[in-house]
PDB file of N, CA and C in Angstrom:
ATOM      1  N   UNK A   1      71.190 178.542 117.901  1.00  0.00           N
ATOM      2  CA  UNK A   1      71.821 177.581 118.748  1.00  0.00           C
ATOM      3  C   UNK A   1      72.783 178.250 119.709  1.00  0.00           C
ATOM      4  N   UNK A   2      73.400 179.238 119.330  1.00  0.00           N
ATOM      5  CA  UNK A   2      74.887 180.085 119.672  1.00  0.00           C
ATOM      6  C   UNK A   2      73.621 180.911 121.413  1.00  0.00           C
ATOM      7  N   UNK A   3      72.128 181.096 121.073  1.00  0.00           N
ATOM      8  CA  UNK A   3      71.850 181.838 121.799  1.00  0.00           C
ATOM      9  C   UNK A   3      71.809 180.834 123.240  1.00  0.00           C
ATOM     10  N   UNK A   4      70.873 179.443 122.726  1.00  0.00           N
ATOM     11  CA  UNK A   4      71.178 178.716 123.465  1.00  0.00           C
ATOM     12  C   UNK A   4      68.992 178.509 123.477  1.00  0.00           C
ATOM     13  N   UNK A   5      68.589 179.151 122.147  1.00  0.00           N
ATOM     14  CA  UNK A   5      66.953 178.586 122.013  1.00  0.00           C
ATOM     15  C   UNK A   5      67.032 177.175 121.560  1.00  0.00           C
ATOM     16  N   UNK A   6      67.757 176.666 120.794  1.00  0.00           N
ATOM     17  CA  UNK A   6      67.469 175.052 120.126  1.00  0.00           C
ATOM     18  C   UNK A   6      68.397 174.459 120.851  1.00  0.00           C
ATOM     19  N   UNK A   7      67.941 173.038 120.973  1.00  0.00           N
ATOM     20  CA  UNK A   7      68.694 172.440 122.437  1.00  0.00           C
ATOM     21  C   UNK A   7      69.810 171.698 121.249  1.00  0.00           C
ATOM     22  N   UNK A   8      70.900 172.307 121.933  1.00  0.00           N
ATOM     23  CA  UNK A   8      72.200 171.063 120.740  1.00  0.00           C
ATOM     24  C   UNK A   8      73.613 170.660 121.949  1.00  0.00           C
ATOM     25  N   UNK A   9      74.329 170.448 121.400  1.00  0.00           N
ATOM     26  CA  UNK A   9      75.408 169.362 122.122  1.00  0.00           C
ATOM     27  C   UNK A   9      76.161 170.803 122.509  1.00  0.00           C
ATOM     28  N   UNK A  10      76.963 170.439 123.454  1.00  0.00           N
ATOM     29  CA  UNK A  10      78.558 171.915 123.557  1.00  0.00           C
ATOM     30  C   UNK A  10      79.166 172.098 122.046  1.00  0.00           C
ATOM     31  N   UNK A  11      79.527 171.083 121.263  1.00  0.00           N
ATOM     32  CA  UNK A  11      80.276 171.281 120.343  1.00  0.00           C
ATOM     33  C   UNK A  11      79.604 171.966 119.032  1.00  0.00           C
ATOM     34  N   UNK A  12      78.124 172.069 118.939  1.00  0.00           N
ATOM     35  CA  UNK A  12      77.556 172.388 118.306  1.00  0.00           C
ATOM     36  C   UNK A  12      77.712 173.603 118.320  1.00  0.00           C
ATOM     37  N   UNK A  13      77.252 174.146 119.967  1.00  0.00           N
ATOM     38  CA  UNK A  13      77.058 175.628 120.152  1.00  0.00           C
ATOM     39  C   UNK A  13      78.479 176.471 120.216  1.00  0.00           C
ATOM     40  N   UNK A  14      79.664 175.882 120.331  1.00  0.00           N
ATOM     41  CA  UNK A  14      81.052 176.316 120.515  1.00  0.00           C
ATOM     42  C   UNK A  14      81.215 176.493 118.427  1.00  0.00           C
ATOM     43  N   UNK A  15      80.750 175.681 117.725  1.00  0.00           N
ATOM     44  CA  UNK A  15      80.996 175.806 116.246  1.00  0.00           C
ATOM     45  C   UNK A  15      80.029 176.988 115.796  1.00  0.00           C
ATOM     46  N   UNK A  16      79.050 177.331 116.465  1.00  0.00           N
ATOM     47  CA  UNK A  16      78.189 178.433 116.183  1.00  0.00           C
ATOM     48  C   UNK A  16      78.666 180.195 116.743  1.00  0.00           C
ATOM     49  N   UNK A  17      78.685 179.578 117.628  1.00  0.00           N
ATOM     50  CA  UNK A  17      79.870 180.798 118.389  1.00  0.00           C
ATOM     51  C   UNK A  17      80.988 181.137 117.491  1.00  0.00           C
ATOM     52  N   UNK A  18      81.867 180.185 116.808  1.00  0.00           N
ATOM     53  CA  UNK A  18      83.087 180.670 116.202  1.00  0.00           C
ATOM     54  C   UNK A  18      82.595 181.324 115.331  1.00  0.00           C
ATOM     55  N   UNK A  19      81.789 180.937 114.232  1.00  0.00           N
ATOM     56  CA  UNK A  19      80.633 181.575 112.891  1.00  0.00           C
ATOM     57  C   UNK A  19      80.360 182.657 113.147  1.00  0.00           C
ATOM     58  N   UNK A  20      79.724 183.020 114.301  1.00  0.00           N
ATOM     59  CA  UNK A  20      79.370 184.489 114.969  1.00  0.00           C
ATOM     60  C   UNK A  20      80.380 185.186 114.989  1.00  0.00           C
ATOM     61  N   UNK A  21      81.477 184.973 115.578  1.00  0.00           N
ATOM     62  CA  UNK A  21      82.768 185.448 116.259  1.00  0.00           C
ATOM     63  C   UNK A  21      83.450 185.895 114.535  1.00  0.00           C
ATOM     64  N   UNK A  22      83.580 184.778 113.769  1.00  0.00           N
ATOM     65  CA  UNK A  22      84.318 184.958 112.318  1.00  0.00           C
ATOM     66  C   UNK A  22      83.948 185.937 111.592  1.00  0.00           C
ATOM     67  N   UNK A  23      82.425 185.787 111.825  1.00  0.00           N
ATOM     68  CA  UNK A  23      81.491 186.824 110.756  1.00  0.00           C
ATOM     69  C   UNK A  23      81.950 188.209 111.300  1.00  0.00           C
ATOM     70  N   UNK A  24      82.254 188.000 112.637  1.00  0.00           N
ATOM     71  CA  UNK A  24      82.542 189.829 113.531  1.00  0.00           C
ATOM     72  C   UNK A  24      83.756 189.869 113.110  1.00  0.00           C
ATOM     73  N   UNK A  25      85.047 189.247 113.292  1.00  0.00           N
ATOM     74  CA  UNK A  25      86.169 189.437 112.444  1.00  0.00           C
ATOM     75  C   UNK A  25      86.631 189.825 110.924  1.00  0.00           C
ATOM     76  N   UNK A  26      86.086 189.159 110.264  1.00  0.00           N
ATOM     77  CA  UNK A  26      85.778 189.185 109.171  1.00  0.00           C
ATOM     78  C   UNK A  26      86.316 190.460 108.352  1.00  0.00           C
ATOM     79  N   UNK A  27      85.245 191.616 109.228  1.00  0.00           N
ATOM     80  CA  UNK A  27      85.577 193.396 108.964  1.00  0.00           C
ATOM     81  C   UNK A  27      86.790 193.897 108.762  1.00  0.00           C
ATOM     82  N   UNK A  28      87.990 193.046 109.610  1.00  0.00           N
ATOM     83  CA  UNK A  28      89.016 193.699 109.880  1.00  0.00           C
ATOM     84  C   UNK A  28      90.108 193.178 109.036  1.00  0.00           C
ATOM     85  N   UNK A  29      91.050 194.083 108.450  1.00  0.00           N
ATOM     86  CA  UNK A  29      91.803 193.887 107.494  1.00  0.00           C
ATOM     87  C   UNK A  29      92.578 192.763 107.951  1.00  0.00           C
ATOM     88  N   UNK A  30      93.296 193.001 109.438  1.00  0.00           N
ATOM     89  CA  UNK A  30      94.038 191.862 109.575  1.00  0.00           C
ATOM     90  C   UNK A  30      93.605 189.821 109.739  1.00  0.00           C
ATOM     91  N   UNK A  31      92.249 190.002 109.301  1.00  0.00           N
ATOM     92  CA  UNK A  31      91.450 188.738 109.394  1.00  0.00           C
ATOM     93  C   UNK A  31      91.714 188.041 107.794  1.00  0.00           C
ATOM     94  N   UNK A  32      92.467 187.079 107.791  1.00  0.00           N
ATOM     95  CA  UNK A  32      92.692 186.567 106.224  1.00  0.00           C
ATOM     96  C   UNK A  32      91.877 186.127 105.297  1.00  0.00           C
ATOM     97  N   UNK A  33      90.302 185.880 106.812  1.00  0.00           N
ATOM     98  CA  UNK A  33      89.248 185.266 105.743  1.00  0.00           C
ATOM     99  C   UNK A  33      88.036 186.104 105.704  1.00  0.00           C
ATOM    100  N   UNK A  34      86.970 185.500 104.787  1.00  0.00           N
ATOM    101  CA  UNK A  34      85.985 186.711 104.191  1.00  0.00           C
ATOM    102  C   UNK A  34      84.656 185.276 104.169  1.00  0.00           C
ATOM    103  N   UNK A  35      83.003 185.826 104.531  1.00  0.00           N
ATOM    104  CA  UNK A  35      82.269 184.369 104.618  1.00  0.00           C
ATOM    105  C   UNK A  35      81.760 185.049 102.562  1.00  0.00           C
ATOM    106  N   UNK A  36      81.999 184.408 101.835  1.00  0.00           N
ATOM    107  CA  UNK A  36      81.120 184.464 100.783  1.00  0.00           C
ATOM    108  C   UNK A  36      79.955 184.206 100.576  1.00  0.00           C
ATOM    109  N   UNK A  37      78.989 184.583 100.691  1.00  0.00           N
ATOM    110  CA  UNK A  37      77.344 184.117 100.737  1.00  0.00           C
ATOM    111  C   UNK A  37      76.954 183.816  99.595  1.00  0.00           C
ATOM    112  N   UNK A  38      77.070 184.335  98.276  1.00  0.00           N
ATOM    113  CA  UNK A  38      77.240 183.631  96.938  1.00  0.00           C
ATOM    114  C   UNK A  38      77.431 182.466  97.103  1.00  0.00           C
ATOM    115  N   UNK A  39      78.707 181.935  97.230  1.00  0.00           N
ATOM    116  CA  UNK A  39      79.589 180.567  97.434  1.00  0.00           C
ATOM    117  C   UNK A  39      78.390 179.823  98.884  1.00  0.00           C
ATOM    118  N   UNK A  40      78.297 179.746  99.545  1.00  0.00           N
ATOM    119  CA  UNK A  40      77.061 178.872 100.287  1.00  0.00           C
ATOM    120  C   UNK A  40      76.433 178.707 100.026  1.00  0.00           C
ATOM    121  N   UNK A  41      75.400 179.672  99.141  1.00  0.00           N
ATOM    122  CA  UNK A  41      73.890 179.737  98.627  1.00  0.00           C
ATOM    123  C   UNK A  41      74.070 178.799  97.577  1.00  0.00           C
ATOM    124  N   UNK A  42      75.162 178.866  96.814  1.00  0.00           N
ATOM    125  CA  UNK A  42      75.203 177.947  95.631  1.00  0.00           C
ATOM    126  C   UNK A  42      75.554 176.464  96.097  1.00  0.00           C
ATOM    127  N   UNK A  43      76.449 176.032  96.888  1.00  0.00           N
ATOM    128  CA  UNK A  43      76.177 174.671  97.299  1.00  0.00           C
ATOM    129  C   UNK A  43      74.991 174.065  97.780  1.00  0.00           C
ATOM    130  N   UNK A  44      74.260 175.124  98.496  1.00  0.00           N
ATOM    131  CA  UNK A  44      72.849 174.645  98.898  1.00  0.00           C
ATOM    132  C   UNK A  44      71.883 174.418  97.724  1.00  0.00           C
ATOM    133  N   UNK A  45      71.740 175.326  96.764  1.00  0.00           N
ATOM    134  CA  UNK A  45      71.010 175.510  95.826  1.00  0.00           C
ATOM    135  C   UNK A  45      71.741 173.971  95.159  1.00  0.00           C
ATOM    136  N   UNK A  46      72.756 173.649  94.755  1.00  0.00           N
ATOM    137  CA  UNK A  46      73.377 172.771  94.346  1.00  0.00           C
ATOM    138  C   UNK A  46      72.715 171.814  94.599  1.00  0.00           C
ATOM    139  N   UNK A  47      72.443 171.144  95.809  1.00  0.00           N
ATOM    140  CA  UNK A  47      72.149 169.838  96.080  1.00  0.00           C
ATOM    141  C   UNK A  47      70.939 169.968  96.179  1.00  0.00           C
ATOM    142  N   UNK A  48      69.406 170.631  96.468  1.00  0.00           N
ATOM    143  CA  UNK A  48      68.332 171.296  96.406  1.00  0.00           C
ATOM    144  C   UNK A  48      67.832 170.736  95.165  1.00  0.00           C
ATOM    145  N   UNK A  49      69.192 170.734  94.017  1.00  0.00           N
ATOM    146  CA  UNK A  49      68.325 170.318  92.970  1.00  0.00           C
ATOM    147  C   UNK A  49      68.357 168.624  92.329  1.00  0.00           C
ATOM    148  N   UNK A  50      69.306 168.216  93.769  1.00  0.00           N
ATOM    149  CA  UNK A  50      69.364 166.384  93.467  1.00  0.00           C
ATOM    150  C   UNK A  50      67.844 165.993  93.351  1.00  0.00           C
ATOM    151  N   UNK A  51      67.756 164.793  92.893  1.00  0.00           N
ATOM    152  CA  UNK A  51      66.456 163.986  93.238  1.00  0.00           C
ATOM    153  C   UNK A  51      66.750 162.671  94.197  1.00  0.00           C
ATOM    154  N   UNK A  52      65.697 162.666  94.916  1.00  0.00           N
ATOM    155  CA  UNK A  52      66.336 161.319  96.140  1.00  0.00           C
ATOM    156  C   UNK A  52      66.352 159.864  94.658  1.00  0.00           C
ATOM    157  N   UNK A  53      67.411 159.177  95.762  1.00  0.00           N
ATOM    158  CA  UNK A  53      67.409 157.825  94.894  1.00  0.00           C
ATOM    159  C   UNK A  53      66.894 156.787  94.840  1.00  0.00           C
ATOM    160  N   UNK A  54      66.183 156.857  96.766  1.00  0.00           N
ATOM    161  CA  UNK A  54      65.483 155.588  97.517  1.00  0.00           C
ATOM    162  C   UNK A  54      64.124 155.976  98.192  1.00  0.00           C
ATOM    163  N   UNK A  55      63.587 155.125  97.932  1.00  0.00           N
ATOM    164  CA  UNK A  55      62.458 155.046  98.874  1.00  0.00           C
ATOM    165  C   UNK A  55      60.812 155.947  98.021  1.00  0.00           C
ATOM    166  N   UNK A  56      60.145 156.534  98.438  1.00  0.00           N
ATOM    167  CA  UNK A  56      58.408 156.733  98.030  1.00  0.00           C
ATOM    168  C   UNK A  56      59.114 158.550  97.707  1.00  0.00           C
ATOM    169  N   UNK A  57      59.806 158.938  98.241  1.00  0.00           N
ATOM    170  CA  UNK A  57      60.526 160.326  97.285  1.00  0.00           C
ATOM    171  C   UNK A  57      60.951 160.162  96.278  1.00  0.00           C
ATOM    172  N   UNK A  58      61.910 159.074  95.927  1.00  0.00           N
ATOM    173  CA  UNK A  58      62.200 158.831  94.813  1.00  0.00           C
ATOM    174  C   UNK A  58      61.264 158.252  93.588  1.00  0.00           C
ATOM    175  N   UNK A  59      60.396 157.595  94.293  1.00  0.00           N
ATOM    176  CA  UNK A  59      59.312 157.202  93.097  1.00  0.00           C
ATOM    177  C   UNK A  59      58.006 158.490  92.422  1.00  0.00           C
ATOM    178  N   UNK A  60      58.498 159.482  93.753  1.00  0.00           N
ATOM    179  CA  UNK A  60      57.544 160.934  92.866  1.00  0.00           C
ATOM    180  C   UNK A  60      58.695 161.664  92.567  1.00  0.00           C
ATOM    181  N   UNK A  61      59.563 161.397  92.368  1.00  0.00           N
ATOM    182  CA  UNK A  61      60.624 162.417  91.560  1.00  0.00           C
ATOM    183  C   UNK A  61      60.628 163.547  92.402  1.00  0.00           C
ATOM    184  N   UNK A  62      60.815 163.482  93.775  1.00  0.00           N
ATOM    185  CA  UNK A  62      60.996 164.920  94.402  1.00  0.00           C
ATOM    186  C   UNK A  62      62.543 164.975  94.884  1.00  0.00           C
ATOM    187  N   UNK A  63      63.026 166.045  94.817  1.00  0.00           N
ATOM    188  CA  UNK A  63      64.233 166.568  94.697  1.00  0.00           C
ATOM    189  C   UNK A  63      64.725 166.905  96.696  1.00  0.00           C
ATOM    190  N   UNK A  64      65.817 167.014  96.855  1.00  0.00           N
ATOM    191  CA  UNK A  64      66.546 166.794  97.803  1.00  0.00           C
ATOM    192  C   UNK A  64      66.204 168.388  98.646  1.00  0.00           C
ATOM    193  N   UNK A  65      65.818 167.914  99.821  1.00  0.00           N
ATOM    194  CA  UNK A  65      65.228 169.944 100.643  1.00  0.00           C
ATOM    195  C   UNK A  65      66.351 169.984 101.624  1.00  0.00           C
ATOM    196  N   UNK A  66      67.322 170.724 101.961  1.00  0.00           N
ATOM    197  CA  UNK A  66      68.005 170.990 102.963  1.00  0.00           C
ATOM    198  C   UNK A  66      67.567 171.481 103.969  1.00  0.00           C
ATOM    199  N   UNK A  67      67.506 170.881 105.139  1.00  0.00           N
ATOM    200  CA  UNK A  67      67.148 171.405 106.889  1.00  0.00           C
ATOM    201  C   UNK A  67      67.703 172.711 106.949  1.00  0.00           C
ATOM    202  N   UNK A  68      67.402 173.624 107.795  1.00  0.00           N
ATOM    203  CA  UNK A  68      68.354 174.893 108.426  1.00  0.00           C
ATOM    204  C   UNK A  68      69.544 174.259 108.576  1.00  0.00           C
ATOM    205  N   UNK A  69      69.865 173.090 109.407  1.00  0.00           N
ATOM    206  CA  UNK A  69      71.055 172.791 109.949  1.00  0.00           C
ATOM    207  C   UNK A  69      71.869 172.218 108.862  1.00  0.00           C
ATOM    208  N   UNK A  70      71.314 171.382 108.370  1.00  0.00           N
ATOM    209  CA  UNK A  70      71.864 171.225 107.090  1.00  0.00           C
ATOM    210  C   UNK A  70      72.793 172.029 106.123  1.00  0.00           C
ATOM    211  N   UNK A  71      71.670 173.336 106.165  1.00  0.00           N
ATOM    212  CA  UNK A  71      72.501 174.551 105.175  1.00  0.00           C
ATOM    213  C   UNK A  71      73.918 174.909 105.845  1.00  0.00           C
ATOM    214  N   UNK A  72      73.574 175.302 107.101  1.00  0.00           N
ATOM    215  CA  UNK A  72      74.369 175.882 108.201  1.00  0.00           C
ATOM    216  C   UNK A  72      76.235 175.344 108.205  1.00  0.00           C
ATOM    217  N   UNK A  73      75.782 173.622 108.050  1.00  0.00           N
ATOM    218  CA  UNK A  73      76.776 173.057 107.973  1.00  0.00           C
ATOM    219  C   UNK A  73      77.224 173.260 106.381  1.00  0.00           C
ATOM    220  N   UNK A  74      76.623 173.085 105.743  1.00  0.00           N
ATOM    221  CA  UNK A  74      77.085 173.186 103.706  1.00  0.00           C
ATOM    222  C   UNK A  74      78.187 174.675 104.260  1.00  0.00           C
ATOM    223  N   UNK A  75      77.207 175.875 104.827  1.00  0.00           N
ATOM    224  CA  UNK A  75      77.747 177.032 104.641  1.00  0.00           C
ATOM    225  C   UNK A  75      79.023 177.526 104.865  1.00  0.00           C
ATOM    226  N   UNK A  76      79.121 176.796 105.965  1.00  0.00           N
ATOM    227  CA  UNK A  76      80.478 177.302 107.265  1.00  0.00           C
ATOM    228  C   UNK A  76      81.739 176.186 106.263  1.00  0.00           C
ATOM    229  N   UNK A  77      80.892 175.602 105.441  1.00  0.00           N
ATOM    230  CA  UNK A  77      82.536 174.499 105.194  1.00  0.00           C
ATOM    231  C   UNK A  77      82.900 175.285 103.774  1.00  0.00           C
ATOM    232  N   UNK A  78      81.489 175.558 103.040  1.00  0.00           N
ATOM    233  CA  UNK A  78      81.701 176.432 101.619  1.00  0.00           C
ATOM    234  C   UNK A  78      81.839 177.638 101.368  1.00  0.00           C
ATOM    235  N   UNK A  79      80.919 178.185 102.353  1.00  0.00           N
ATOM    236  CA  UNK A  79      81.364 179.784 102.176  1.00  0.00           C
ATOM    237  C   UNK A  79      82.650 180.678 102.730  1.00  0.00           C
ATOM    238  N   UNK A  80      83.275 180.208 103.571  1.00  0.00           N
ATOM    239  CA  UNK A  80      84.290 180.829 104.423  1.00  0.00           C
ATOM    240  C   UNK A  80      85.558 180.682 103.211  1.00  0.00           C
ATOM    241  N   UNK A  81      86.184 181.489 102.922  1.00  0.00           N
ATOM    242  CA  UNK A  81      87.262 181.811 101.682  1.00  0.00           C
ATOM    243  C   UNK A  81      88.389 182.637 102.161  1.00  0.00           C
ATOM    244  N   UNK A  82      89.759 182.350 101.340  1.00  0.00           N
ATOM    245  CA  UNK A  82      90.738 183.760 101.508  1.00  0.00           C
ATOM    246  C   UNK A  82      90.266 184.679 101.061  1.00  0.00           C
ATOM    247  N   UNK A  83      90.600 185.605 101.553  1.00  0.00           N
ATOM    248  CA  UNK A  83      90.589 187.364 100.868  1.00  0.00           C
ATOM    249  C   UNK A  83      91.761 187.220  99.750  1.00  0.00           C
ATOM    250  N   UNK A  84      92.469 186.830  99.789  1.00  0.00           N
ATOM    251  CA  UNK A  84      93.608 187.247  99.177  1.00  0.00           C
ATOM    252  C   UNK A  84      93.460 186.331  98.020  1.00  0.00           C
ATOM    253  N   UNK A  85      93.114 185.419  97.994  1.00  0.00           N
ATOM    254  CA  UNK A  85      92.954 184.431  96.604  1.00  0.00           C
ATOM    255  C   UNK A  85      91.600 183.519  96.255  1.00  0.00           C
ATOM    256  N   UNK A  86      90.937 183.579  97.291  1.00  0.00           N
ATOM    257  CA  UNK A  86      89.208 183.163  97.567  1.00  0.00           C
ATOM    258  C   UNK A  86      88.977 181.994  97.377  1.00  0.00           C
ATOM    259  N   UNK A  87      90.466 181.042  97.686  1.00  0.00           N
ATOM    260  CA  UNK A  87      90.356 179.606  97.732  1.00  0.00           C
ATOM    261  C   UNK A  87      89.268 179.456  99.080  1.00  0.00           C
ATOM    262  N   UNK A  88      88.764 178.600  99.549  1.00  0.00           N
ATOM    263  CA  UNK A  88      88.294 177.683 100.439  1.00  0.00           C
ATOM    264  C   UNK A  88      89.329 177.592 101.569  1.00  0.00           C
ATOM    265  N   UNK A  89      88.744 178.453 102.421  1.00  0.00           N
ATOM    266  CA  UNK A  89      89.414 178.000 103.997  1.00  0.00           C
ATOM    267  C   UNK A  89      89.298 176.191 104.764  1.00  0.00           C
ATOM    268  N   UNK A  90      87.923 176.115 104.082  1.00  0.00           N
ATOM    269  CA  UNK A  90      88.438 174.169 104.701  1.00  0.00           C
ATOM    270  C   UNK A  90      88.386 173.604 103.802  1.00  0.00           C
ATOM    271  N   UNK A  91      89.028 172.418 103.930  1.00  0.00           N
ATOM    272  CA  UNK A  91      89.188 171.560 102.280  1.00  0.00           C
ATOM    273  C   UNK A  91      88.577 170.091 102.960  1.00  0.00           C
ATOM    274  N   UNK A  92      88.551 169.830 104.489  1.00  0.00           N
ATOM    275  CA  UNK A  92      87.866 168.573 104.954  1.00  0.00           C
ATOM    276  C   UNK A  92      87.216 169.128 106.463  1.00  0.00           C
ATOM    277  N   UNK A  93      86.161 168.154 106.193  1.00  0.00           N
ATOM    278  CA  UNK A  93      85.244 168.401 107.756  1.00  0.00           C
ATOM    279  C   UNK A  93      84.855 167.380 108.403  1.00  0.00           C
ATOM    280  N   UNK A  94      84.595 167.192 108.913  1.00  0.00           N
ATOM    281  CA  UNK A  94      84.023 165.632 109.932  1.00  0.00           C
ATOM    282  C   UNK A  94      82.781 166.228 110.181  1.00  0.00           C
ATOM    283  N   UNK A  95      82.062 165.565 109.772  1.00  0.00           N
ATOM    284  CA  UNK A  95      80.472 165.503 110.596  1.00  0.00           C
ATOM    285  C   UNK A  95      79.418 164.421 111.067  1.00  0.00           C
ATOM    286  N   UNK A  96      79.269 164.665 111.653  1.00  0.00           N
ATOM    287  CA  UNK A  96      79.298 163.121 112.665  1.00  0.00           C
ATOM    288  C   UNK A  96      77.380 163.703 113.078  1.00  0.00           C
ATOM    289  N   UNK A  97      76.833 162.644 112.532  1.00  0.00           N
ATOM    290  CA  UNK A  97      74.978 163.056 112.630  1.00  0.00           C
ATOM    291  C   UNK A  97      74.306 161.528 113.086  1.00  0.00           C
ATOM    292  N   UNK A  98      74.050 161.443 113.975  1.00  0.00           N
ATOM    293  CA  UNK A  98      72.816 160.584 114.828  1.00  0.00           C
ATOM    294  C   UNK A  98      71.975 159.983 113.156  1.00  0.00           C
ATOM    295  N   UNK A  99      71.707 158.773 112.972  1.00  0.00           N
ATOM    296  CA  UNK A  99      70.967 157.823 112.592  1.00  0.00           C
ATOM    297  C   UNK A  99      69.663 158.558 112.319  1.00  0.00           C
ATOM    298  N   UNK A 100      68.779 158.461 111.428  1.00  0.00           N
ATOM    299  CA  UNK A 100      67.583 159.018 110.917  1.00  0.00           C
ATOM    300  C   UNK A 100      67.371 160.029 111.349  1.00  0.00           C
ATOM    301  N   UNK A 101      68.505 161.335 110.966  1.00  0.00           N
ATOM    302  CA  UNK A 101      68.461 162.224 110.500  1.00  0.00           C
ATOM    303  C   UNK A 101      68.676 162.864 109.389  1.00  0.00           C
TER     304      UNK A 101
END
């Protein structure tokens, strides 16, 4: 999105940019935060293993698949941590998604 191949909103591609930008910071001692990839993979994997509740998914017992974008968003809110104590850099997010998606 950050390159500008998948067509998304400004605010999308400005939140992809920072991710890029964080991940390049990241390296440097004076940067307080660190992205944990453990810690993302496991929220994704987390919900991966819901089963839907409604509708012809739920009546074959198939379990919940996360989009790319989907993950993307789980990642940037779960994986990003202190260095210094590896709490969770965000504790709330707003995400705001268009109707039958």
């Amino acid at each position: 999105m950050a390159a500008g191949k998948i067509l998304a909103c400004k605010w999308v591609k400005l939140a992809c940019r920072r991710h890029l930008k964080d991940l390049a910071r990241q390296k440097k001692k004076s940067y307080p935060y660190r992205f944990d990839l453990e810690k993302a993979e496991r929220i994704c994997t987390f919900i991966e293993l819901l089963p839907h509740t409604k509708g012809k998914w739920a009546a074959k017992r198939e379990l919940l698949r996360l989009s790319p974008w989907q993950k993307f968003v789980l990642s940037s809110v779960f994986g990003w941590v202190r260095k210094k104590d590896g709490f969770r850099r965000f504790w709330e997010a707003y995400i705001e998604v268009p109707r039958k998606n």
